[in-house]
PDB file of N, CA and C in Angstrom:
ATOM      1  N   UNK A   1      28.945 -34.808  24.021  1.00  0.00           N
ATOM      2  CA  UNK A   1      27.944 -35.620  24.700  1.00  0.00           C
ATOM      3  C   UNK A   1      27.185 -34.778  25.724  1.00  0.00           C
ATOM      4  N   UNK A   2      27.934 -34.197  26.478  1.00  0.00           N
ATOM      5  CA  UNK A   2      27.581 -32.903  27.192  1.00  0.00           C
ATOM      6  C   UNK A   2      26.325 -32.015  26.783  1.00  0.00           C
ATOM      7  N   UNK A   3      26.823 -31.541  25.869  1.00  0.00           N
ATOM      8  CA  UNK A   3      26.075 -30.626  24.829  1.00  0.00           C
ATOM      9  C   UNK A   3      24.465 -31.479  24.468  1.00  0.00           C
ATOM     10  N   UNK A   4      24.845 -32.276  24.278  1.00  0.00           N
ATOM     11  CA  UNK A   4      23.506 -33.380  23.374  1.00  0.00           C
ATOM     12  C   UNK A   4      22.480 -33.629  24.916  1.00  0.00           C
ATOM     13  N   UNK A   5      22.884 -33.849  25.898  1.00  0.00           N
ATOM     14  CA  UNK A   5      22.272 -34.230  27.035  1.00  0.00           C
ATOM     15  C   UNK A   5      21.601 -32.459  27.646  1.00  0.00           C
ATOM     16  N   UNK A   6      22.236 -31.792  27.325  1.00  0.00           N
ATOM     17  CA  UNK A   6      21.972 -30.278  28.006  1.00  0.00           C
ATOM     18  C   UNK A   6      20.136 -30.114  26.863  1.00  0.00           C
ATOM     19  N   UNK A   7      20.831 -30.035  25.913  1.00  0.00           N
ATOM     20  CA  UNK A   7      19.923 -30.179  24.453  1.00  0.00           C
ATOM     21  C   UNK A   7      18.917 -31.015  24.884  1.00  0.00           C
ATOM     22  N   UNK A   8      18.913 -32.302  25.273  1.00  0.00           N
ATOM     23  CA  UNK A   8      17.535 -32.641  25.531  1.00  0.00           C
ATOM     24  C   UNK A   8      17.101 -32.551  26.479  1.00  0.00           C
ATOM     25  N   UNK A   9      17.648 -32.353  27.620  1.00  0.00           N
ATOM     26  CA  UNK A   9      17.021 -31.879  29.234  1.00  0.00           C
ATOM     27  C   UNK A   9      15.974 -30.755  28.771  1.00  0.00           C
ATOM     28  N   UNK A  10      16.550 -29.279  27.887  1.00  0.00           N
ATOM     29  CA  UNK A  10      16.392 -28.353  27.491  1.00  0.00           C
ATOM     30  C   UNK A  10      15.178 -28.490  26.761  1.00  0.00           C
ATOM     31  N   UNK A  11      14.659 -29.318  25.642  1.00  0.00           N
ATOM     32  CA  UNK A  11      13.916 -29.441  24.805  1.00  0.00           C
ATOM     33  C   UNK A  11      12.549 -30.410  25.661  1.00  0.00           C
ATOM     34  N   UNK A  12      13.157 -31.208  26.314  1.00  0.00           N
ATOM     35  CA  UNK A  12      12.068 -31.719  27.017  1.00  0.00           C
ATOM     36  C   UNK A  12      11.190 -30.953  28.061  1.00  0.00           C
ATOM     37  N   UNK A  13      11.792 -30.225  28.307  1.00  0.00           N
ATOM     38  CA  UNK A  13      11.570 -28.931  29.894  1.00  0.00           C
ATOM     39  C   UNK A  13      10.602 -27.799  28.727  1.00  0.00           C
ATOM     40  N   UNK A  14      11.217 -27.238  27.736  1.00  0.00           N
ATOM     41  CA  UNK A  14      10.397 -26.568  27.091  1.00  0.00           C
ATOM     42  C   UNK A  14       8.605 -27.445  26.855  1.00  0.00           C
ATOM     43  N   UNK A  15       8.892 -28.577  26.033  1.00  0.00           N
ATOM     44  CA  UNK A  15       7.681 -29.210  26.008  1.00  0.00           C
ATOM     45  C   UNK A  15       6.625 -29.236  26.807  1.00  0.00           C
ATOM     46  N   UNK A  16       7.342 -29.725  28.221  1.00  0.00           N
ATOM     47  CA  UNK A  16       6.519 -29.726  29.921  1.00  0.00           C
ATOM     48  C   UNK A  16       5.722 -28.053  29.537  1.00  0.00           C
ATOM     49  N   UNK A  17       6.311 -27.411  29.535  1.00  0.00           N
ATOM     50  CA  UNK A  17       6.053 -25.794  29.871  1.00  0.00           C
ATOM     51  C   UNK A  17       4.937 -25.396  28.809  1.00  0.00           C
ATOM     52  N   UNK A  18       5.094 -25.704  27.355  1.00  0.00           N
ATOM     53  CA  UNK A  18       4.374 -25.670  26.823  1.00  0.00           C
ATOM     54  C   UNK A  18       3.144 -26.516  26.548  1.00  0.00           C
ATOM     55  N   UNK A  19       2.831 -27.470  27.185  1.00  0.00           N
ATOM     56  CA  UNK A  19       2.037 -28.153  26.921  1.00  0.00           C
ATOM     57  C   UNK A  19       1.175 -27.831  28.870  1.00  0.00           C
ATOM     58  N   UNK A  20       1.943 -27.316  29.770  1.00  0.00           N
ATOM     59  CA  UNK A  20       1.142 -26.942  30.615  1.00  0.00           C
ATOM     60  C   UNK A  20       0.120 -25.690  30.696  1.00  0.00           C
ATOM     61  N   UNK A  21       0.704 -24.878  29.327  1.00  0.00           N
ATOM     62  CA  UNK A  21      -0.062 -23.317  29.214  1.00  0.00           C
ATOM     63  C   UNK A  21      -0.911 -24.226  28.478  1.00  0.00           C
ATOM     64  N   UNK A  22      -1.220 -24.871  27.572  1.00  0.00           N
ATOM     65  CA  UNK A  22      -1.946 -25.469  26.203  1.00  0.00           C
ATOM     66  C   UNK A  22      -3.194 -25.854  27.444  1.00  0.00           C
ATOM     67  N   UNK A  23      -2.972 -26.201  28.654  1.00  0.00           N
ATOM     68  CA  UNK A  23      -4.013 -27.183  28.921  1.00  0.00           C
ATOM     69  C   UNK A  23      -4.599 -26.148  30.215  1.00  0.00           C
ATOM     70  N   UNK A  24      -3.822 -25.022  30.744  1.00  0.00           N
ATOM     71  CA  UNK A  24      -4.521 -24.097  31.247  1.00  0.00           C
ATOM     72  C   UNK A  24      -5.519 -23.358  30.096  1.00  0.00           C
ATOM     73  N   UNK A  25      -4.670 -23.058  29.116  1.00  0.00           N
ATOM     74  CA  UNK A  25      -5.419 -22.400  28.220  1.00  0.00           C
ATOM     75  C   UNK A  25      -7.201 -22.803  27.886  1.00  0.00           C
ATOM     76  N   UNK A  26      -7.197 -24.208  27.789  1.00  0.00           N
ATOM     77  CA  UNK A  26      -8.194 -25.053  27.708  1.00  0.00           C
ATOM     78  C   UNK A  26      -9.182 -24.976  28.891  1.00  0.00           C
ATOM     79  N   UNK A  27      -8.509 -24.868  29.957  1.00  0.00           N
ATOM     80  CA  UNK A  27      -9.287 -25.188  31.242  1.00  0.00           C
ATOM     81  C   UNK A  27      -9.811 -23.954  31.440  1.00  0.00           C
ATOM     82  N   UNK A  28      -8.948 -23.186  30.907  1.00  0.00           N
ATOM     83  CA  UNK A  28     -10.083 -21.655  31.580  1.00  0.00           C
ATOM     84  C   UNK A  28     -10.915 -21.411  30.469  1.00  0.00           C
ATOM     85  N   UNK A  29     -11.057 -21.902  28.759  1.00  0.00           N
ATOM     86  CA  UNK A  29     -12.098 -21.828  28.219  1.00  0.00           C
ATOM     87  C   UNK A  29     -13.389 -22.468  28.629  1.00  0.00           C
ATOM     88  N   UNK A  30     -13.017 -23.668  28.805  1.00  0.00           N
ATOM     89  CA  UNK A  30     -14.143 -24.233  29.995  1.00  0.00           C
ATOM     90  C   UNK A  30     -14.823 -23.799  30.743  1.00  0.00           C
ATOM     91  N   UNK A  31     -14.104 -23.273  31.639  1.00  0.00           N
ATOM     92  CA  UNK A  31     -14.766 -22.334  32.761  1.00  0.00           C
ATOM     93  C   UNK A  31     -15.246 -21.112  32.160  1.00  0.00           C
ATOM     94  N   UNK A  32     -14.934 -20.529  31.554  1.00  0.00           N
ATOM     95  CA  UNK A  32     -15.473 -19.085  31.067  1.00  0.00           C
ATOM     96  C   UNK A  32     -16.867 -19.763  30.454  1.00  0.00           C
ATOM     97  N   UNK A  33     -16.743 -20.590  29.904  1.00  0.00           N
ATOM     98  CA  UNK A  33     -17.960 -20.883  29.022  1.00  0.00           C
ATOM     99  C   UNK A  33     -19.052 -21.538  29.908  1.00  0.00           C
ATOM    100  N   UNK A  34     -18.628 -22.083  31.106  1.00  0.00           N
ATOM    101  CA  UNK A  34     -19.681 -22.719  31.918  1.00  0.00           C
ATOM    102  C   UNK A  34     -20.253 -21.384  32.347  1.00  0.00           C
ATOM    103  N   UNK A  35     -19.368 -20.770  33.502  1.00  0.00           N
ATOM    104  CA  UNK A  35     -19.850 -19.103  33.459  1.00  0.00           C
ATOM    105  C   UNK A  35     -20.823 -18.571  33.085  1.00  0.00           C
ATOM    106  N   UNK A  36     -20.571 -18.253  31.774  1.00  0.00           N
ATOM    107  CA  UNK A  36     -21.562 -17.558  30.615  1.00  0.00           C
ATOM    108  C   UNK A  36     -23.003 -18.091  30.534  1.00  0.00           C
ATOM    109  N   UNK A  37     -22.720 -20.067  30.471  1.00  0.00           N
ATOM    110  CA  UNK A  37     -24.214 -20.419  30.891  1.00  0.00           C
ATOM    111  C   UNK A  37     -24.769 -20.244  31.999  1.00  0.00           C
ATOM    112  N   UNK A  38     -24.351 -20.349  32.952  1.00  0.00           N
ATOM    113  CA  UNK A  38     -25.044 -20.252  34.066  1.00  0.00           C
ATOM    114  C   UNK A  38     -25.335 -18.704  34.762  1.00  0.00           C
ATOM    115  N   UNK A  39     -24.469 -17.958  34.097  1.00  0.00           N
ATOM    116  CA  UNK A  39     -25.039 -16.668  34.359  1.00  0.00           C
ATOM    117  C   UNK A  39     -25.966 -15.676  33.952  1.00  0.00           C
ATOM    118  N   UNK A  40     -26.515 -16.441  33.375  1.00  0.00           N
ATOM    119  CA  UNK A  40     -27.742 -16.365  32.445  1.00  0.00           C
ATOM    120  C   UNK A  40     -29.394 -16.569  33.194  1.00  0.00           C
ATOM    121  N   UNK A  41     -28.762 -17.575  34.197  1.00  0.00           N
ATOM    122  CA  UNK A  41     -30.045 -17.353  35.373  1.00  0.00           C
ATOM    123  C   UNK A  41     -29.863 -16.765  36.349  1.00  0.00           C
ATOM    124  N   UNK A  42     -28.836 -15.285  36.463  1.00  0.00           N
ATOM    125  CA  UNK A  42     -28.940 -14.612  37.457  1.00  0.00           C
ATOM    126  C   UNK A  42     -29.856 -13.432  36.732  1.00  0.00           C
ATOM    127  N   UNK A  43     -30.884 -13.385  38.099  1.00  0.00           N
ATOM    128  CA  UNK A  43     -31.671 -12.568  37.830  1.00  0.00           C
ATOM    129  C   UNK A  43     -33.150 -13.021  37.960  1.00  0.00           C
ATOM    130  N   UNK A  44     -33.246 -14.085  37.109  1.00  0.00           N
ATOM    131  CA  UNK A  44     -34.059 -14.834  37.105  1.00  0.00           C
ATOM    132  C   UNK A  44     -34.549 -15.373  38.342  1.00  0.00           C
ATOM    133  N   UNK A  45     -36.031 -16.586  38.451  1.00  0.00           N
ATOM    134  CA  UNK A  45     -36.508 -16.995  39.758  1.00  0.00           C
ATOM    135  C   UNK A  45     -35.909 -18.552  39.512  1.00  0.00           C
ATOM    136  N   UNK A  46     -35.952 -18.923  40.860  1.00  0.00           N
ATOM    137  CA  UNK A  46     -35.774 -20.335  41.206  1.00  0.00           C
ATOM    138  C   UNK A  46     -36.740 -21.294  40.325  1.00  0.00           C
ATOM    139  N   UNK A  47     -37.626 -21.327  40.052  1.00  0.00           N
ATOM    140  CA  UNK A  47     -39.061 -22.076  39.390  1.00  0.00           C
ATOM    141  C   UNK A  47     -38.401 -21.475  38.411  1.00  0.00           C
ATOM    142  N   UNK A  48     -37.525 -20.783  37.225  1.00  0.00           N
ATOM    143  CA  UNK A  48     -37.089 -21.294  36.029  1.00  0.00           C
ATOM    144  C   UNK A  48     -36.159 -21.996  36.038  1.00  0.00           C
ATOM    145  N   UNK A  49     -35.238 -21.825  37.016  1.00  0.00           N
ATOM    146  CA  UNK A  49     -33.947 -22.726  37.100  1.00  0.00           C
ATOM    147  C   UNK A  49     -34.695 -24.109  36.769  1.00  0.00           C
ATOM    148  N   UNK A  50     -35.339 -24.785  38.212  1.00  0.00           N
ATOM    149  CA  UNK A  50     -36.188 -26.042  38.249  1.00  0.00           C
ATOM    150  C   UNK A  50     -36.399 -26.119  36.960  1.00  0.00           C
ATOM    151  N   UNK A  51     -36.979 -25.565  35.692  1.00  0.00           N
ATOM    152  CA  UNK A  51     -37.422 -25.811  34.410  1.00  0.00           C
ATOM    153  C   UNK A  51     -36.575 -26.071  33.915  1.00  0.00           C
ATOM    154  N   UNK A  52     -35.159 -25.558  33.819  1.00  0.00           N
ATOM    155  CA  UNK A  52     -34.592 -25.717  33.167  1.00  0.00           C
ATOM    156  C   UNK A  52     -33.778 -26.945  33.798  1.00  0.00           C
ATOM    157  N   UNK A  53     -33.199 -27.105  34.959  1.00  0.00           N
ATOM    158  CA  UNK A  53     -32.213 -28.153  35.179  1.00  0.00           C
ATOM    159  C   UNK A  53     -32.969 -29.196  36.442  1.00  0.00           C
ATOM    160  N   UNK A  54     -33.701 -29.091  36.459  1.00  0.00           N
ATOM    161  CA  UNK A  54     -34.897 -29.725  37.399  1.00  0.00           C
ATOM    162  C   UNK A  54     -34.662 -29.788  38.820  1.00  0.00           C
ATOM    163  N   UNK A  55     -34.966 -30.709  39.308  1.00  0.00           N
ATOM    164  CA  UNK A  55     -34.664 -30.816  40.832  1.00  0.00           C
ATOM    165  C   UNK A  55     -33.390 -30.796  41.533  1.00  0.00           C
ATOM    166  N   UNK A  56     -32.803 -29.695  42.727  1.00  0.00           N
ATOM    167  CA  UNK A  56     -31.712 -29.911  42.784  1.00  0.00           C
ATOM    168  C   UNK A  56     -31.514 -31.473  44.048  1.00  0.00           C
ATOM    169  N   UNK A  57     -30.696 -31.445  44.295  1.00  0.00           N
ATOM    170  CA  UNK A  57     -30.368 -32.591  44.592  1.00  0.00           C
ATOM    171  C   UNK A  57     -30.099 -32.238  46.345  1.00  0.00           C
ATOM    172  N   UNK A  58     -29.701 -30.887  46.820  1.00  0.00           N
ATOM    173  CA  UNK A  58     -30.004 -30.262  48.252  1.00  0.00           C
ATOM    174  C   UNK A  58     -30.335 -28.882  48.226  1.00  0.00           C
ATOM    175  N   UNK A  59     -30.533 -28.401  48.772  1.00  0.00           N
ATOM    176  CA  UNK A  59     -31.257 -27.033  49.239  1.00  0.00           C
ATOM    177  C   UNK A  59     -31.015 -27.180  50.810  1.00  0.00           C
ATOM    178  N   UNK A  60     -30.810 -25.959  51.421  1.00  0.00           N
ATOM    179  CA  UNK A  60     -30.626 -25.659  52.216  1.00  0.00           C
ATOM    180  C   UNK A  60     -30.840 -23.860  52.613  1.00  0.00           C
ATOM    181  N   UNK A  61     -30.753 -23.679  53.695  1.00  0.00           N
ATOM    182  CA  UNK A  61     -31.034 -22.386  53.994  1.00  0.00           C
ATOM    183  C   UNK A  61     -29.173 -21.275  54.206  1.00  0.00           C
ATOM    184  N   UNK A  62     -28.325 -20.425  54.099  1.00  0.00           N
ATOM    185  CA  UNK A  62     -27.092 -20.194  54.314  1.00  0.00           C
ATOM    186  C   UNK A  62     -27.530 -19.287  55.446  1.00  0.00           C
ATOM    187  N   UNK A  63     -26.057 -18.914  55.524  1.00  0.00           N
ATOM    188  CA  UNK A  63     -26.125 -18.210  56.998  1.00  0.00           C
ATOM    189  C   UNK A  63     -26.610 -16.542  56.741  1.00  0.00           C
ATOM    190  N   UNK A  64     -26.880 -16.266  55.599  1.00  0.00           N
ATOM    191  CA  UNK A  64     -27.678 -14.970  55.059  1.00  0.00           C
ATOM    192  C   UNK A  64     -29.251 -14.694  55.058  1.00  0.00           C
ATOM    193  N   UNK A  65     -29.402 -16.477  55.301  1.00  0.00           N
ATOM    194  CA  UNK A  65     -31.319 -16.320  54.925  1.00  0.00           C
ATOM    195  C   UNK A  65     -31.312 -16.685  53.964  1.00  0.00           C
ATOM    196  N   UNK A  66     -30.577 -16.592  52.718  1.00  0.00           N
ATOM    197  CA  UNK A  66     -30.922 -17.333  51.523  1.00  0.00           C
ATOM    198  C   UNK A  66     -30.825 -18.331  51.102  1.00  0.00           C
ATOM    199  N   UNK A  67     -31.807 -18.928  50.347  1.00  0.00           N
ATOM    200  CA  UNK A  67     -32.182 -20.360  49.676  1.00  0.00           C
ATOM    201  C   UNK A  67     -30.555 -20.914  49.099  1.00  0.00           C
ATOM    202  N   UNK A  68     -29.913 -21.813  49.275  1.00  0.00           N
ATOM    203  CA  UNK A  68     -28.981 -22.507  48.330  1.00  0.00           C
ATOM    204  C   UNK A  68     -29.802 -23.464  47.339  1.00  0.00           C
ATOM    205  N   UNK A  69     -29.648 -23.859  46.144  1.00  0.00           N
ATOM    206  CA  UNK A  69     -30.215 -25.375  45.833  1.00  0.00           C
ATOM    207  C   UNK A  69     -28.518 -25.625  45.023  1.00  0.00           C
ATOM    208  N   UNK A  70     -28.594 -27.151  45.177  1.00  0.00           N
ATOM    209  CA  UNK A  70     -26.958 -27.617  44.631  1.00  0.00           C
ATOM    210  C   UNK A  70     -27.656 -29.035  43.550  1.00  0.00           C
ATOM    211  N   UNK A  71     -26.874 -28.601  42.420  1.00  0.00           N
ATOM    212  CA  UNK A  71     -26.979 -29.879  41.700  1.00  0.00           C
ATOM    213  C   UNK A  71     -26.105 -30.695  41.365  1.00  0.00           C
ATOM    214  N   UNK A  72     -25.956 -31.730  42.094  1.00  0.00           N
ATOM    215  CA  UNK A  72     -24.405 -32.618  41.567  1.00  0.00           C
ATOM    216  C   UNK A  72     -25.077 -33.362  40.491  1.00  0.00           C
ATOM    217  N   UNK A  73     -23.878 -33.137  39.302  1.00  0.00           N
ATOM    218  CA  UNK A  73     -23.646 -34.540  38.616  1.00  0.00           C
ATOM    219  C   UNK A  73     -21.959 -34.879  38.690  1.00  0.00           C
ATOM    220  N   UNK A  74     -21.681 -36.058  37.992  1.00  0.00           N
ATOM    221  CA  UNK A  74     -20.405 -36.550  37.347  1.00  0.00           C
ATOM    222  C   UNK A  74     -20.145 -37.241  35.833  1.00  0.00           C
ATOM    223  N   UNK A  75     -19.316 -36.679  35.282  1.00  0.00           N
ATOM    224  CA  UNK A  75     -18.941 -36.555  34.066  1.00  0.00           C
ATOM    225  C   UNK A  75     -17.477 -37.094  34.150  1.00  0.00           C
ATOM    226  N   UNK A  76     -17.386 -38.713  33.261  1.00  0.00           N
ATOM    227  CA  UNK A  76     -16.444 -39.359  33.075  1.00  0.00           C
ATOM    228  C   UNK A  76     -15.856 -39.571  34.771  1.00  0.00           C
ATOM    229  N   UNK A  77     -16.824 -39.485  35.617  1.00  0.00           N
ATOM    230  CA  UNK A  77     -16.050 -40.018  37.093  1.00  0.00           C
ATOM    231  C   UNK A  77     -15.706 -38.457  37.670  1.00  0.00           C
ATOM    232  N   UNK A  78     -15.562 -37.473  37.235  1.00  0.00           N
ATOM    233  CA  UNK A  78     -15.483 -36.248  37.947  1.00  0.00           C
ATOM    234  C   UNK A  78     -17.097 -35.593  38.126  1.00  0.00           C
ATOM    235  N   UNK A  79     -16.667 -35.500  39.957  1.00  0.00           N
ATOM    236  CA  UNK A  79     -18.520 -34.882  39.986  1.00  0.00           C
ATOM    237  C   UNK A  79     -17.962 -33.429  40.131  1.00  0.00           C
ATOM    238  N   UNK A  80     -19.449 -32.921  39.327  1.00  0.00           N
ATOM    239  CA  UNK A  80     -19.522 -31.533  39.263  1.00  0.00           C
ATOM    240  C   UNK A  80     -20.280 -31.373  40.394  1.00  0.00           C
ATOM    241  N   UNK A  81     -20.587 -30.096  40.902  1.00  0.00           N
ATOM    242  CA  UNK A  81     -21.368 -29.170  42.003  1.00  0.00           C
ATOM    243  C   UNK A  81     -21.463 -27.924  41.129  1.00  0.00           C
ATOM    244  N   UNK A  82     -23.183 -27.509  41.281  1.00  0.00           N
ATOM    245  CA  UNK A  82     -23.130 -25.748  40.925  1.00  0.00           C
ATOM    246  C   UNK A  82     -24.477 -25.684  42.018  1.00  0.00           C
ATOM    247  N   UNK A  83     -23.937 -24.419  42.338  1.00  0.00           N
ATOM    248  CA  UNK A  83     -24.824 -24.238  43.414  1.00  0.00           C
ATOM    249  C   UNK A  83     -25.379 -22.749  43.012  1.00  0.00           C
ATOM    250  N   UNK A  84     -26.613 -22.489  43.611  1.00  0.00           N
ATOM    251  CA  UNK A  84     -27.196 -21.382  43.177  1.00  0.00           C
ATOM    252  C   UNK A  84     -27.724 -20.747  44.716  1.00  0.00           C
ATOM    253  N   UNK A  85     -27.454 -19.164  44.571  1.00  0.00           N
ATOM    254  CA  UNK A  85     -28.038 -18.451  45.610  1.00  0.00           C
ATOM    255  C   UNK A  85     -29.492 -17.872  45.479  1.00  0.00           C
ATOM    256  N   UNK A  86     -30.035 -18.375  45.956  1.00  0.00           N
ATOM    257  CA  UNK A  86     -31.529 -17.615  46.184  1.00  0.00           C
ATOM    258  C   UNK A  86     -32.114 -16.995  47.068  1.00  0.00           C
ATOM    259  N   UNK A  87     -32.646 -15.467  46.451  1.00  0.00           N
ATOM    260  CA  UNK A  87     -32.791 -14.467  47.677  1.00  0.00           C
ATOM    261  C   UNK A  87     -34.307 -14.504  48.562  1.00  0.00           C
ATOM    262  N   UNK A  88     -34.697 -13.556  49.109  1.00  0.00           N
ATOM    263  CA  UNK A  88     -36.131 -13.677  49.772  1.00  0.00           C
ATOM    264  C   UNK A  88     -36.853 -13.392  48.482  1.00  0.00           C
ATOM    265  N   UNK A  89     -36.916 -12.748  47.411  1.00  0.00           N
ATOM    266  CA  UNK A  89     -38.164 -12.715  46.817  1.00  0.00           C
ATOM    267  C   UNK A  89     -37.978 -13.848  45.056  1.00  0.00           C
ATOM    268  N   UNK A  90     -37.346 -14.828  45.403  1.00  0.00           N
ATOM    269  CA  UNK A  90     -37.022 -16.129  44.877  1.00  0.00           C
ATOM    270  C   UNK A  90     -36.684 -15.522  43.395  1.00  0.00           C
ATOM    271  N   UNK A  91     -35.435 -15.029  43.590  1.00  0.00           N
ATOM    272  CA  UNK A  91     -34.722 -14.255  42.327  1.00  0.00           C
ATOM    273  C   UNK A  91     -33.262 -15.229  42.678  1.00  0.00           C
ATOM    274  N   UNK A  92     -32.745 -15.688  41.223  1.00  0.00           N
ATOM    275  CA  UNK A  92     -31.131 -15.887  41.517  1.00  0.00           C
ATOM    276  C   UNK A  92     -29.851 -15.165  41.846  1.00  0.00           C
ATOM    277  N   UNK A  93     -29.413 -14.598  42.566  1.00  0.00           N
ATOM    278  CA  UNK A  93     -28.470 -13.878  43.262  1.00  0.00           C
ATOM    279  C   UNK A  93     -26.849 -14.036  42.585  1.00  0.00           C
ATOM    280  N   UNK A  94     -26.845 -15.471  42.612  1.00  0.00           N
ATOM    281  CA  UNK A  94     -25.293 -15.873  42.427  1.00  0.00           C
ATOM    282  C   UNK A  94     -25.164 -17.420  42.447  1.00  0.00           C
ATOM    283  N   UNK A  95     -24.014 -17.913  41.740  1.00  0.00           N
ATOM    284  CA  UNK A  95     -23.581 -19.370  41.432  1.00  0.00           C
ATOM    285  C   UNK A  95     -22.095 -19.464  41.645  1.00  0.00           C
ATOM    286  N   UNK A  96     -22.073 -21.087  42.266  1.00  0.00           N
ATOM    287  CA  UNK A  96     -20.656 -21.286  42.065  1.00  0.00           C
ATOM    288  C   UNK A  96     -20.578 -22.579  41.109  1.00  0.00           C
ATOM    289  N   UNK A  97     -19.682 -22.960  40.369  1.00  0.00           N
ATOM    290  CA  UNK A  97     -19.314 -24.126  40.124  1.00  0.00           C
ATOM    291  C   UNK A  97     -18.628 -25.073  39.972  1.00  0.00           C
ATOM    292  N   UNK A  98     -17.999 -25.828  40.770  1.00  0.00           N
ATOM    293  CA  UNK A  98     -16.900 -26.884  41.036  1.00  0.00           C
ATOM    294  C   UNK A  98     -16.585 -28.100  40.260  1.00  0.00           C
ATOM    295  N   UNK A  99     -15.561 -28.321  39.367  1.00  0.00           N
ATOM    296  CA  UNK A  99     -15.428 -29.454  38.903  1.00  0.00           C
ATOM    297  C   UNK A  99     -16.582 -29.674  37.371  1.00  0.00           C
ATOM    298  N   UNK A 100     -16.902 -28.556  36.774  1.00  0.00           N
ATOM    299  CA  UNK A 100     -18.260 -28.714  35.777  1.00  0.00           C
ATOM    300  C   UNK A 100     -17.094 -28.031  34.784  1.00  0.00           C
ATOM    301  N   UNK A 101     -17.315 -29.576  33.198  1.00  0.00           N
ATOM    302  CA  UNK A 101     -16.788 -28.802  32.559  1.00  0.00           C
ATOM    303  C   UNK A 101     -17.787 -29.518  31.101  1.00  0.00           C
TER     304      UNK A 101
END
């Protein structure tokens, strides 16, 4: 009986473990792939971003001088944030993105 109870503590604990890599695994394809899109407007000016994903939703100035613009949405009740850095000669610098999958 011993044995049979060790056995499924054992088999259930494996499952947990494996099904927690399965869903990291997933989550960082996600992210790599959001990545990839959005890094695609570094380089680029602010007035293509706007073309492409339209108005952001704040802008602000950072403590560098450069332009932020942030676009929230939410997807199934999780809001996303990606925010974009914009330099003095209105080129994209850099992005972050929170919660976007």
């Amino acid at each position: 009986m011993q044995q049979i109870k060790s056995l499924l503590i054992l088999g259930f604990l494996s499952f947990l473990i494996l099904s927690c890599q399965t869903i990291k695994e997933r989550t960082d394809a996600i992210v790599e792939k959001e990545n990839k899109r959005l890094s695609k407007y570094i380089g680029k000016t602010s007035k293509e971003l706007k073309i492409d994903l339209g108005n952001p939703d704040e802008d602000y100035n950072n403590e560098r001088g450069n332009l932020e613009l942030i676009y929230k949405t939410k997807k199934y009740g999780i809001p996303c944030e990606r925010k974009f850095e914009i330099d003095a000669s209105s080129k994209i610098i850099g992005f972050v993105s929170n919660g976007c999958f």
